[in-house]
PDB file of N, CA and C in Angstrom:
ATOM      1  N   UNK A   1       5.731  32.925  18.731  1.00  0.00           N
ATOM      2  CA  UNK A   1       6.496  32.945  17.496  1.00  0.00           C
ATOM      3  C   UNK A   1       5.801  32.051  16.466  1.00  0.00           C
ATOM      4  N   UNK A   2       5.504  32.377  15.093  1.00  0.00           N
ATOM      5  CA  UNK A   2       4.704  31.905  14.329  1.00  0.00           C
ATOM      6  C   UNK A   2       5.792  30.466  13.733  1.00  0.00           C
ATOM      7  N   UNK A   3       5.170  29.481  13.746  1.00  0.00           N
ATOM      8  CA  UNK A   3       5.681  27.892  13.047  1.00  0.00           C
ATOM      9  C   UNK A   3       5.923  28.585  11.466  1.00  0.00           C
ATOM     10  N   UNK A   4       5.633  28.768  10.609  1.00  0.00           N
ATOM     11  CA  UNK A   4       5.822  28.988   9.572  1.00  0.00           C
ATOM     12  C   UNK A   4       5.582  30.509   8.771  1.00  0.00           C
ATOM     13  N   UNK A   5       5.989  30.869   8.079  1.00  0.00           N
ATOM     14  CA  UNK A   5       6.240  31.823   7.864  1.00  0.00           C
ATOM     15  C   UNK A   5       5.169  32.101   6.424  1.00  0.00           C
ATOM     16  N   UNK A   6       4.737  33.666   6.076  1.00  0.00           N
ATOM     17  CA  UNK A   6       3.922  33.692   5.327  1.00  0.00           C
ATOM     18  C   UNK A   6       4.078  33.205   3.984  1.00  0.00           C
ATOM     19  N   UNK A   7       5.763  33.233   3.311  1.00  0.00           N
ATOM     20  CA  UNK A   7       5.889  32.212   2.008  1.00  0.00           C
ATOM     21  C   UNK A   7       5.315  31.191   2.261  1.00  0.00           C
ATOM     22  N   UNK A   8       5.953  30.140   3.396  1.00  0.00           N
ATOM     23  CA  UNK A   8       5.518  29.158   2.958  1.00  0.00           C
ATOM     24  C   UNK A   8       4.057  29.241   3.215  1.00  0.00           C
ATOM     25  N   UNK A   9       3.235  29.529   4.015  1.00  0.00           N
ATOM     26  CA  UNK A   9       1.764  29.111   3.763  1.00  0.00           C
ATOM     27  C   UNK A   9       1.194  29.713   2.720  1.00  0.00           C
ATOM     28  N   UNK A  10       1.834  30.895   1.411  1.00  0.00           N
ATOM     29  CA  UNK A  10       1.101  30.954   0.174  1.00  0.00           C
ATOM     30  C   UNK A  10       1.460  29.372  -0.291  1.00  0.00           C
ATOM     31  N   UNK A  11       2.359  29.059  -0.394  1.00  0.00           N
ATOM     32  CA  UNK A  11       2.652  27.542  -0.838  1.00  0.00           C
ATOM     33  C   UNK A  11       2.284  26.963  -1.132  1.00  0.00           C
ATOM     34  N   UNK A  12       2.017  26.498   0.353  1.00  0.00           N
ATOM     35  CA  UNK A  12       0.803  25.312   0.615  1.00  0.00           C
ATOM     36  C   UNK A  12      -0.337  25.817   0.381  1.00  0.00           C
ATOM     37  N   UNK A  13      -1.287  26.955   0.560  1.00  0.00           N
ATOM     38  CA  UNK A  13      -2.121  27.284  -0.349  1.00  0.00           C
ATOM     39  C   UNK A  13      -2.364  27.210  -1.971  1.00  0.00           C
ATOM     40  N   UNK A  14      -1.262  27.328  -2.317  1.00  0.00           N
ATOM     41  CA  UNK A  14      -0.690  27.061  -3.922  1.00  0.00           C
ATOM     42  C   UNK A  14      -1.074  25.759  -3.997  1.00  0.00           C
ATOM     43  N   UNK A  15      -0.530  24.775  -3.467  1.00  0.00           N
ATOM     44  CA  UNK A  15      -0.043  23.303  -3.434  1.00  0.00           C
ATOM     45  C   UNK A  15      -1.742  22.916  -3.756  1.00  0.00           C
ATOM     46  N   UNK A  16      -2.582  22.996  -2.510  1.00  0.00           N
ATOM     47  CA  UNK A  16      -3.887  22.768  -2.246  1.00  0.00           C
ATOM     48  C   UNK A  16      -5.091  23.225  -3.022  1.00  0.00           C
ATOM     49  N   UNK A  17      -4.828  24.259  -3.935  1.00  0.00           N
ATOM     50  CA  UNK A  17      -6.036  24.610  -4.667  1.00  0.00           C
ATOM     51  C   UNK A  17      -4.862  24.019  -6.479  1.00  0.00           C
ATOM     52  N   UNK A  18      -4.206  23.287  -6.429  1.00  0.00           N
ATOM     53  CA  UNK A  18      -3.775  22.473  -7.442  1.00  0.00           C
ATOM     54  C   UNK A  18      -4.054  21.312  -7.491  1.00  0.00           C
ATOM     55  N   UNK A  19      -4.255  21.000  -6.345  1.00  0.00           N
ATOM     56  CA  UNK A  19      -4.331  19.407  -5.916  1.00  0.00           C
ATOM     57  C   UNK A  19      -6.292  19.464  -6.239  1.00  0.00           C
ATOM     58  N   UNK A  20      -6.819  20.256  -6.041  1.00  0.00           N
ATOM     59  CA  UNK A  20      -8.212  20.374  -5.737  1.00  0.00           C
ATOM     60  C   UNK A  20      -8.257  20.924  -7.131  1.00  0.00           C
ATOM     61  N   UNK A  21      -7.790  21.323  -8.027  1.00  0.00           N
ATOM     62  CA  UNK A  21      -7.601  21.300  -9.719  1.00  0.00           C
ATOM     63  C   UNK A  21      -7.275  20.174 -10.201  1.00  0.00           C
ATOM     64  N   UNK A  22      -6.802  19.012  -9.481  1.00  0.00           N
ATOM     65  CA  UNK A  22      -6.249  17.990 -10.655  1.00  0.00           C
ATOM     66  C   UNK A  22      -5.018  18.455 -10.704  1.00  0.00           C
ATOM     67  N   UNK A  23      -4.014  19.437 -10.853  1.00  0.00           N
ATOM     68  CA  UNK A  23      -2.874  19.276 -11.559  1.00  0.00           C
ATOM     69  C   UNK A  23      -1.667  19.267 -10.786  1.00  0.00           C
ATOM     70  N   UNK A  24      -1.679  19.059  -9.386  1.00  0.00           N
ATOM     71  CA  UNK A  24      -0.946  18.510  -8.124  1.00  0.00           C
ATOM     72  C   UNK A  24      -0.471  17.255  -8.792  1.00  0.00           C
ATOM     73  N   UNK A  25       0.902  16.925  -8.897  1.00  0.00           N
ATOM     74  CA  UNK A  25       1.790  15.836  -9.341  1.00  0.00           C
ATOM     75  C   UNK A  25       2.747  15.549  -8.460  1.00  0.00           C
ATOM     76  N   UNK A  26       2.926  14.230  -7.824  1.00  0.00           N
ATOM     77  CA  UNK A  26       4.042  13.926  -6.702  1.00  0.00           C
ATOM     78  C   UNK A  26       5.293  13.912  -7.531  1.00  0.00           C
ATOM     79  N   UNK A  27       6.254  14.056  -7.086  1.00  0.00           N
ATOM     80  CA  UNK A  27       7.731  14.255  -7.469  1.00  0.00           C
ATOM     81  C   UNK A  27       8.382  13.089  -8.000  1.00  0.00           C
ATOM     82  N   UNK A  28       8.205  11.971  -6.884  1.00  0.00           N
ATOM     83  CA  UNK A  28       8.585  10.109  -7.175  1.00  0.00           C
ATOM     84  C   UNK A  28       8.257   9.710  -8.366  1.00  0.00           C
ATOM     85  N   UNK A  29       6.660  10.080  -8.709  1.00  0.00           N
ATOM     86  CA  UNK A  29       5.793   8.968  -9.782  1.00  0.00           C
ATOM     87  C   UNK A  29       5.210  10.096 -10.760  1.00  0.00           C
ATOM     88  N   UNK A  30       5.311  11.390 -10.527  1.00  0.00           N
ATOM     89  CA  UNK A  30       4.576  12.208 -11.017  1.00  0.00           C
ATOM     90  C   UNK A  30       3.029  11.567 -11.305  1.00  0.00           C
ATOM     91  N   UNK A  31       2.469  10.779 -10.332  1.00  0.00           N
ATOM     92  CA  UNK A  31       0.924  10.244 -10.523  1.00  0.00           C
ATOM     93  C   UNK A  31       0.200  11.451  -9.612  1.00  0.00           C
ATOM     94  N   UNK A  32      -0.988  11.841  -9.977  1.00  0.00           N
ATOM     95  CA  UNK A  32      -1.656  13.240  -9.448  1.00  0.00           C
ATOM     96  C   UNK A  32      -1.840  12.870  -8.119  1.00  0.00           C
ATOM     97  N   UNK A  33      -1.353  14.048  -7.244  1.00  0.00           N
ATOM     98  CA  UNK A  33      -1.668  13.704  -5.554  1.00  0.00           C
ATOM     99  C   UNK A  33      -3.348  14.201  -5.096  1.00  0.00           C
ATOM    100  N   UNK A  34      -3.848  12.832  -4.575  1.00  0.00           N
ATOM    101  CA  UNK A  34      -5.031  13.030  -3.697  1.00  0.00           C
ATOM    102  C   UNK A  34      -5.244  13.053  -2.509  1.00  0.00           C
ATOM    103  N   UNK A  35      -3.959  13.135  -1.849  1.00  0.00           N
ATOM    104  CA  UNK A  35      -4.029  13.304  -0.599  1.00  0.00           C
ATOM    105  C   UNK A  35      -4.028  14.506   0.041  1.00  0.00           C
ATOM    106  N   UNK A  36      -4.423  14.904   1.027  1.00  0.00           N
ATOM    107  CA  UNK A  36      -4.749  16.506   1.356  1.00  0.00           C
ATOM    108  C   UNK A  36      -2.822  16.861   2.130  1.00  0.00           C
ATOM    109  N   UNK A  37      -2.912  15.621   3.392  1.00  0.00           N
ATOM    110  CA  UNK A  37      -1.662  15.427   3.323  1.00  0.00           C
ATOM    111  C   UNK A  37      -0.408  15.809   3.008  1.00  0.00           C
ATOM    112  N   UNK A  38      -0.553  14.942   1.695  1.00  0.00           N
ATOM    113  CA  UNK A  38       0.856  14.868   0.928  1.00  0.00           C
ATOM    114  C   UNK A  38       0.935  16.389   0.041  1.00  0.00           C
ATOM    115  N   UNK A  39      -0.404  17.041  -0.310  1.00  0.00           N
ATOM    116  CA  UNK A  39      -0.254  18.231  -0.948  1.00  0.00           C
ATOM    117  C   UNK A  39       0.390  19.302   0.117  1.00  0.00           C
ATOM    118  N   UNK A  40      -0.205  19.644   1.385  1.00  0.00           N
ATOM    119  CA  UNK A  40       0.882  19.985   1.996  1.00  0.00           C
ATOM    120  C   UNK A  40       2.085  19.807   2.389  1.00  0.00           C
ATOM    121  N   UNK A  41       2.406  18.930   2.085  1.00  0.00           N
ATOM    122  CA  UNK A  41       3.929  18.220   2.653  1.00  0.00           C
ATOM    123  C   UNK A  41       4.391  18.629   1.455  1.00  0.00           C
ATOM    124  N   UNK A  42       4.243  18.813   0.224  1.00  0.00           N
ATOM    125  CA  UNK A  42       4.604  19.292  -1.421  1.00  0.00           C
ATOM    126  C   UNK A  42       4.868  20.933  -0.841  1.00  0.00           C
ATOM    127  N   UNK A  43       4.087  21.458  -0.900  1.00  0.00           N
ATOM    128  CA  UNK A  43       3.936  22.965  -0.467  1.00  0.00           C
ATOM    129  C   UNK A  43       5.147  23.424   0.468  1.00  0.00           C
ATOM    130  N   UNK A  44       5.355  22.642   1.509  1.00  0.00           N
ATOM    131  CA  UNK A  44       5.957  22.869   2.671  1.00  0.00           C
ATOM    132  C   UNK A  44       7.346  22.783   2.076  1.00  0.00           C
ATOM    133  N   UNK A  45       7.786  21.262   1.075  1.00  0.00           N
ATOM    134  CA  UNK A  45       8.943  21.182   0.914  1.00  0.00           C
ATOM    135  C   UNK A  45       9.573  22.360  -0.257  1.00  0.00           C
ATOM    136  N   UNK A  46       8.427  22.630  -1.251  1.00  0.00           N
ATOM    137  CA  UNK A  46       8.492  24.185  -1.511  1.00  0.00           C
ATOM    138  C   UNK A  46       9.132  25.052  -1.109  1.00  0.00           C
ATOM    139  N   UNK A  47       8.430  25.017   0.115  1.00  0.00           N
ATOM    140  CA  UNK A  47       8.460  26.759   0.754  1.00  0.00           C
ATOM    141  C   UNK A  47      10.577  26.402   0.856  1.00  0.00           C
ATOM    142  N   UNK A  48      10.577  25.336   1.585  1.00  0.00           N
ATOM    143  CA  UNK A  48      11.875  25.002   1.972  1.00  0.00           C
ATOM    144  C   UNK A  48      13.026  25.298   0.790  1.00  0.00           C
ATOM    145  N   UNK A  49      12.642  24.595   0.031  1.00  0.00           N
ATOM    146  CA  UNK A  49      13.688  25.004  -1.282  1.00  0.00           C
ATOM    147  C   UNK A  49      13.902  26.468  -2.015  1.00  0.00           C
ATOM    148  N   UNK A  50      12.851  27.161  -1.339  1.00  0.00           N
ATOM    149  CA  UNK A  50      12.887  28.328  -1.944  1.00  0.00           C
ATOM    150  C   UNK A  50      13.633  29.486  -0.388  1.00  0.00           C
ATOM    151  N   UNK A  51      13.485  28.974   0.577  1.00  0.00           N
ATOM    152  CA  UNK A  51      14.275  29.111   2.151  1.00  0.00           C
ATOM    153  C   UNK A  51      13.551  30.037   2.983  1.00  0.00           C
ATOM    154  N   UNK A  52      12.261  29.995   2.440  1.00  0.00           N
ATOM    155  CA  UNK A  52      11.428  30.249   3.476  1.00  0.00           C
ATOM    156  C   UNK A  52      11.494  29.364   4.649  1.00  0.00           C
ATOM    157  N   UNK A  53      10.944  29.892   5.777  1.00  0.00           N
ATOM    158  CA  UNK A  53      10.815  29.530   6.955  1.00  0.00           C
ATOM    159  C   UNK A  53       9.834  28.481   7.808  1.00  0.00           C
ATOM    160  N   UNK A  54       9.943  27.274   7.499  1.00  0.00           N
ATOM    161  CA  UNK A  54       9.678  26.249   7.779  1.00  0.00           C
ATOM    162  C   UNK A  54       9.960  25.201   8.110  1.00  0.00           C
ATOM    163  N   UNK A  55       9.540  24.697   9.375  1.00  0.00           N
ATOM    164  CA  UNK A  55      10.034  23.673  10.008  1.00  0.00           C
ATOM    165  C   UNK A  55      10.786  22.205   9.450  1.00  0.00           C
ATOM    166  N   UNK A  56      11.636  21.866  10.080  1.00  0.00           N
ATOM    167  CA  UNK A  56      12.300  20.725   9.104  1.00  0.00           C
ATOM    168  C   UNK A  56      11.506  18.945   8.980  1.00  0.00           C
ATOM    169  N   UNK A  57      11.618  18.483   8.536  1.00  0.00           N
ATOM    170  CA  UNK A  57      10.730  17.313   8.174  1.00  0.00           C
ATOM    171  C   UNK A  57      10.897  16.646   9.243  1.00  0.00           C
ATOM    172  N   UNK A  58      10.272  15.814   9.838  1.00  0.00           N
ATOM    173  CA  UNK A  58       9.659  15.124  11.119  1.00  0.00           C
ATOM    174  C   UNK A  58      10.932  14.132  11.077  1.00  0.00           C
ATOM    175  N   UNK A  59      11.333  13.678  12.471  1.00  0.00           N
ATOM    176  CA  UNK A  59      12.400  12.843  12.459  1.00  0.00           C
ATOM    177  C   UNK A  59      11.562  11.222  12.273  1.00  0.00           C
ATOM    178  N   UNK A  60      10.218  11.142  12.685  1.00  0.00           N
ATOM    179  CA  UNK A  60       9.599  10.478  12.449  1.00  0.00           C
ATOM    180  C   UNK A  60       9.292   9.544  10.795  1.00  0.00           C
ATOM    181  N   UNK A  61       9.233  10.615  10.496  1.00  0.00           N
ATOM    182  CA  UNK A  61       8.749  10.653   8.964  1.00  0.00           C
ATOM    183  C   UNK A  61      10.216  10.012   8.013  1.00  0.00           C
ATOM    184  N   UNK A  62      11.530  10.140   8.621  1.00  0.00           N
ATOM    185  CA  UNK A  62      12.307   9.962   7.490  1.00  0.00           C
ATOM    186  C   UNK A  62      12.908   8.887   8.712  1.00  0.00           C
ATOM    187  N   UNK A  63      12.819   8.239   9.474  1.00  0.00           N
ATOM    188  CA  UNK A  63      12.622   7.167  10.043  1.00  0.00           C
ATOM    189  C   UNK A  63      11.917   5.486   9.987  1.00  0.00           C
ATOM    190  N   UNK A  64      10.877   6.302   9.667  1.00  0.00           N
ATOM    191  CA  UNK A  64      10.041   5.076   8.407  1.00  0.00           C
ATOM    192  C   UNK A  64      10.558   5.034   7.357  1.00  0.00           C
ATOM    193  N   UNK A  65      11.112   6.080   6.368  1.00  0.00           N
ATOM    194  CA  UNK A  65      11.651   5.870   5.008  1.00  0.00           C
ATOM    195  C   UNK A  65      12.924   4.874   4.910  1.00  0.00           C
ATOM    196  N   UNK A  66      13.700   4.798   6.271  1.00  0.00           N
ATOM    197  CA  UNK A  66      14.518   4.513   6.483  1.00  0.00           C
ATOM    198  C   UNK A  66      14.888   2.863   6.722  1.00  0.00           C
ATOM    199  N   UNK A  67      13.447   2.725   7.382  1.00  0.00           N
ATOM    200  CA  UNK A  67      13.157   1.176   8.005  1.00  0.00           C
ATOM    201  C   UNK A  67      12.929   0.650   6.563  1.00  0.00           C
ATOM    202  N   UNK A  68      12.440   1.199   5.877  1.00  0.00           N
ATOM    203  CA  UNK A  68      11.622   0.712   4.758  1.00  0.00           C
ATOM    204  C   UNK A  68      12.765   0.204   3.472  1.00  0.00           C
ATOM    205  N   UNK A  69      13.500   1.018   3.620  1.00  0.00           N
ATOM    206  CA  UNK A  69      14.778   0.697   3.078  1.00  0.00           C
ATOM    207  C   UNK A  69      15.649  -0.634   3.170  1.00  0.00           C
ATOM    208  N   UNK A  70      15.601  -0.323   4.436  1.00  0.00           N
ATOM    209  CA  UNK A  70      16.185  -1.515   5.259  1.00  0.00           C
ATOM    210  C   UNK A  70      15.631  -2.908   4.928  1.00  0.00           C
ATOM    211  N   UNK A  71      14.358  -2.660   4.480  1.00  0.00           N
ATOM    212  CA  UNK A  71      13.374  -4.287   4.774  1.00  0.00           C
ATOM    213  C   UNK A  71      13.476  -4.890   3.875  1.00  0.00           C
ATOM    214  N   UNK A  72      13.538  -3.788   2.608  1.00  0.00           N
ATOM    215  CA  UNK A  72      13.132  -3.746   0.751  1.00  0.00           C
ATOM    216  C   UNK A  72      14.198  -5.003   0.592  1.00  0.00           C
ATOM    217  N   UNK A  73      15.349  -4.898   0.830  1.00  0.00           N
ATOM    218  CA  UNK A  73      16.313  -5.796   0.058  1.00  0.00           C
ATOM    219  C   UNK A  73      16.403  -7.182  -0.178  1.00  0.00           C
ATOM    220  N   UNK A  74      15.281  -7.722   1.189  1.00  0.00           N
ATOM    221  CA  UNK A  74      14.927  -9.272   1.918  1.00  0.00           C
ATOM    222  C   UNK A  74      13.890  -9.259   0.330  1.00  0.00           C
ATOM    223  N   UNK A  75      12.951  -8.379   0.473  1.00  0.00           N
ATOM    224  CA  UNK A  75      11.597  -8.558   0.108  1.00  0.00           C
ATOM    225  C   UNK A  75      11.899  -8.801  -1.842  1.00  0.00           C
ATOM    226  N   UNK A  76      13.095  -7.708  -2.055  1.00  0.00           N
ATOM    227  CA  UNK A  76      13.411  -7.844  -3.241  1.00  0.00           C
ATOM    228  C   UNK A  76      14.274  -8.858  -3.571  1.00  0.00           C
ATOM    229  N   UNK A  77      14.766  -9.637  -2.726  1.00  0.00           N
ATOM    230  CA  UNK A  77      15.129 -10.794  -2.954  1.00  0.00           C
ATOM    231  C   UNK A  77      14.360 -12.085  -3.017  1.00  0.00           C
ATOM    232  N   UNK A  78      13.865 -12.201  -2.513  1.00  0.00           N
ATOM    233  CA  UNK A  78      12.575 -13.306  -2.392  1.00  0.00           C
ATOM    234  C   UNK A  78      11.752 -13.296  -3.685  1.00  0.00           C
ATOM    235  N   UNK A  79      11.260 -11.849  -4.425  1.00  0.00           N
ATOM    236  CA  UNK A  79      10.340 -11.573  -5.699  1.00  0.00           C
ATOM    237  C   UNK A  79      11.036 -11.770  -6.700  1.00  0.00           C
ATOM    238  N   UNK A  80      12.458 -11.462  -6.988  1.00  0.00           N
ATOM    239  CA  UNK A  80      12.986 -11.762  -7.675  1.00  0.00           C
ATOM    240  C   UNK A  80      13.175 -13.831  -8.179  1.00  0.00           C
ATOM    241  N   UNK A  81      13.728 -14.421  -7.018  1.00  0.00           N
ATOM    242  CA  UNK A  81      13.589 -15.732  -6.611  1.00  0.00           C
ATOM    243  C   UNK A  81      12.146 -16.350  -7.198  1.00  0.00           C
ATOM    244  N   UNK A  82      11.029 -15.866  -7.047  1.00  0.00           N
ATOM    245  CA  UNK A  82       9.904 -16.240  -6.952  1.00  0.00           C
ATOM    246  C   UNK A  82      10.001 -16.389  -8.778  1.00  0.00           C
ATOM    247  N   UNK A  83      10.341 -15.183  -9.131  1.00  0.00           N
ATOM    248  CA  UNK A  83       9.824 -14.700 -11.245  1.00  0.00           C
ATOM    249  C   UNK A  83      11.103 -15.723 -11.194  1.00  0.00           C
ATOM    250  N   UNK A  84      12.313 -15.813 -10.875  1.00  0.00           N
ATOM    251  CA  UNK A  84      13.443 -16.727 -11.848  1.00  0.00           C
ATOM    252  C   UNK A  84      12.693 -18.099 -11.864  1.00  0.00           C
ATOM    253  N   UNK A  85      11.771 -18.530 -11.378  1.00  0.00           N
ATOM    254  CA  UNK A  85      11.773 -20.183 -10.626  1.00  0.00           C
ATOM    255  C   UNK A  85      10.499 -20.427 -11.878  1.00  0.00           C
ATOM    256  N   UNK A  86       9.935 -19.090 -12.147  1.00  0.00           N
ATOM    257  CA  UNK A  86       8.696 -19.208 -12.898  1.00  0.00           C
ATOM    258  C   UNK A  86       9.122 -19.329 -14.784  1.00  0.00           C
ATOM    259  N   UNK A  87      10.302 -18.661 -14.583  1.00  0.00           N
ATOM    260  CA  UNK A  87      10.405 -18.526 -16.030  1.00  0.00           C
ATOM    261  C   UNK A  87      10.947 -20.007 -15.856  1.00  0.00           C
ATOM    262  N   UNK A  88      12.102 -20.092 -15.289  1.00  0.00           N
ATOM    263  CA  UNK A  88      12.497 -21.688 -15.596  1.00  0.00           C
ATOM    264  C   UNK A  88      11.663 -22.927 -15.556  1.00  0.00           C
ATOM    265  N   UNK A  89      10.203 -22.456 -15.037  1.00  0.00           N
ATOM    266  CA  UNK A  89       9.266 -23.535 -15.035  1.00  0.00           C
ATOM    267  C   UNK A  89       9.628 -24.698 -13.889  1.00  0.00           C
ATOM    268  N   UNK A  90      10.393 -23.899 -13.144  1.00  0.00           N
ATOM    269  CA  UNK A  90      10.533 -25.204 -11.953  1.00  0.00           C
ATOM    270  C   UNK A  90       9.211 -24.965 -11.210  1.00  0.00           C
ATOM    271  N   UNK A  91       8.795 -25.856 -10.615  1.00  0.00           N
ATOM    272  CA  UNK A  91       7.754 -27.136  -9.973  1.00  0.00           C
ATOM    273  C   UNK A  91       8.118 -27.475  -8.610  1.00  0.00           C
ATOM    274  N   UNK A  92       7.126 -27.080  -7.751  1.00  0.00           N
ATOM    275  CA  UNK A  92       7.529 -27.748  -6.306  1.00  0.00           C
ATOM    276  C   UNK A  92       7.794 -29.148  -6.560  1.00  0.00           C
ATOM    277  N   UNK A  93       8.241 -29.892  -5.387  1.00  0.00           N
ATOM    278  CA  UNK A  93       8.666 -31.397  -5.597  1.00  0.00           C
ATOM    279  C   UNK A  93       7.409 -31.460  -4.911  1.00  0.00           C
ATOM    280  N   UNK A  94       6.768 -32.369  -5.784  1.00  0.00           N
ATOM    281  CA  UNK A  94       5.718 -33.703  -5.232  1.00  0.00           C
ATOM    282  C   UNK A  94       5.766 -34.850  -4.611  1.00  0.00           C
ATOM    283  N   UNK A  95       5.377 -35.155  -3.768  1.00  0.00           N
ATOM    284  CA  UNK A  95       5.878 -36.592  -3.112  1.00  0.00           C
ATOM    285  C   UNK A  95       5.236 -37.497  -4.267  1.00  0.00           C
ATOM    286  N   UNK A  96       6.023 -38.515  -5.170  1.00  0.00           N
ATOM    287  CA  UNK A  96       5.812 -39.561  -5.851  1.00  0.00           C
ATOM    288  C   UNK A  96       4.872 -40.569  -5.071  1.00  0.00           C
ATOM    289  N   UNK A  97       3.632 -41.294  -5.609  1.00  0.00           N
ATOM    290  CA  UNK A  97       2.992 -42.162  -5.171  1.00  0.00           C
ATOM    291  C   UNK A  97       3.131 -43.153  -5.585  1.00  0.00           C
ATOM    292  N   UNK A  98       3.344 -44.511  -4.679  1.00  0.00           N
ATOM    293  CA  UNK A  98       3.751 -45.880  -5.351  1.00  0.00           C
ATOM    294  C   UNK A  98       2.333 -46.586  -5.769  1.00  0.00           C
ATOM    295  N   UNK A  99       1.981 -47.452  -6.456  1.00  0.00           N
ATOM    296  CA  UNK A  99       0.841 -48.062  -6.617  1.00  0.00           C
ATOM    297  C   UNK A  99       0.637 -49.842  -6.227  1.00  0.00           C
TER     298      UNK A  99
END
């Protein structure tokens, strides 16, 4: 039984000779995709929205998106912390030297 079905691999054929044009754009950043990759994974999610027959996204794959989520909030707390301390011009404490 064939993994994907002939829509979607015009698709990703589509996807791949755009990407290999320059005019392949990711969805997030719209910054041009150079990854061979991610142009199929574009194609694929294609084919999907249009309900062609293609496998569903890796449990893997939206597992990491997931962790990543999870981590962001520590990380965006800390960067934030870091710019407030800068605008206010606070200064680590120095140990004072007596003479």
């Amino acid at each position: 039984m064939a993994k994907y079905s002939k829509k979607a691999g015009e698709k990703v054929k589509e996807a791949l000779h755009e990407m290999k044009q320059g005019k392949l754009k990711s969805g997030g950043s719209g910054k041009k995709v150079k990854s061979r990759k991610q142009a199929i994974a574009i194609g694929l999610s294609e084919a999907r929205a249009e309900g062609a027959k293609a496998p569903k996204k890796s449990k893997k794959a939206s597992a990491k998106k997931a962790a990543k989520k999870k981590a962001s909030p520590k990380k965006a707390a800390k960067k934030s912390a870091k710019k407030s301390a800068k605008k206010s011009g606070a200064k680590k404490n120095k140990p004072i030297k007596n003479k």
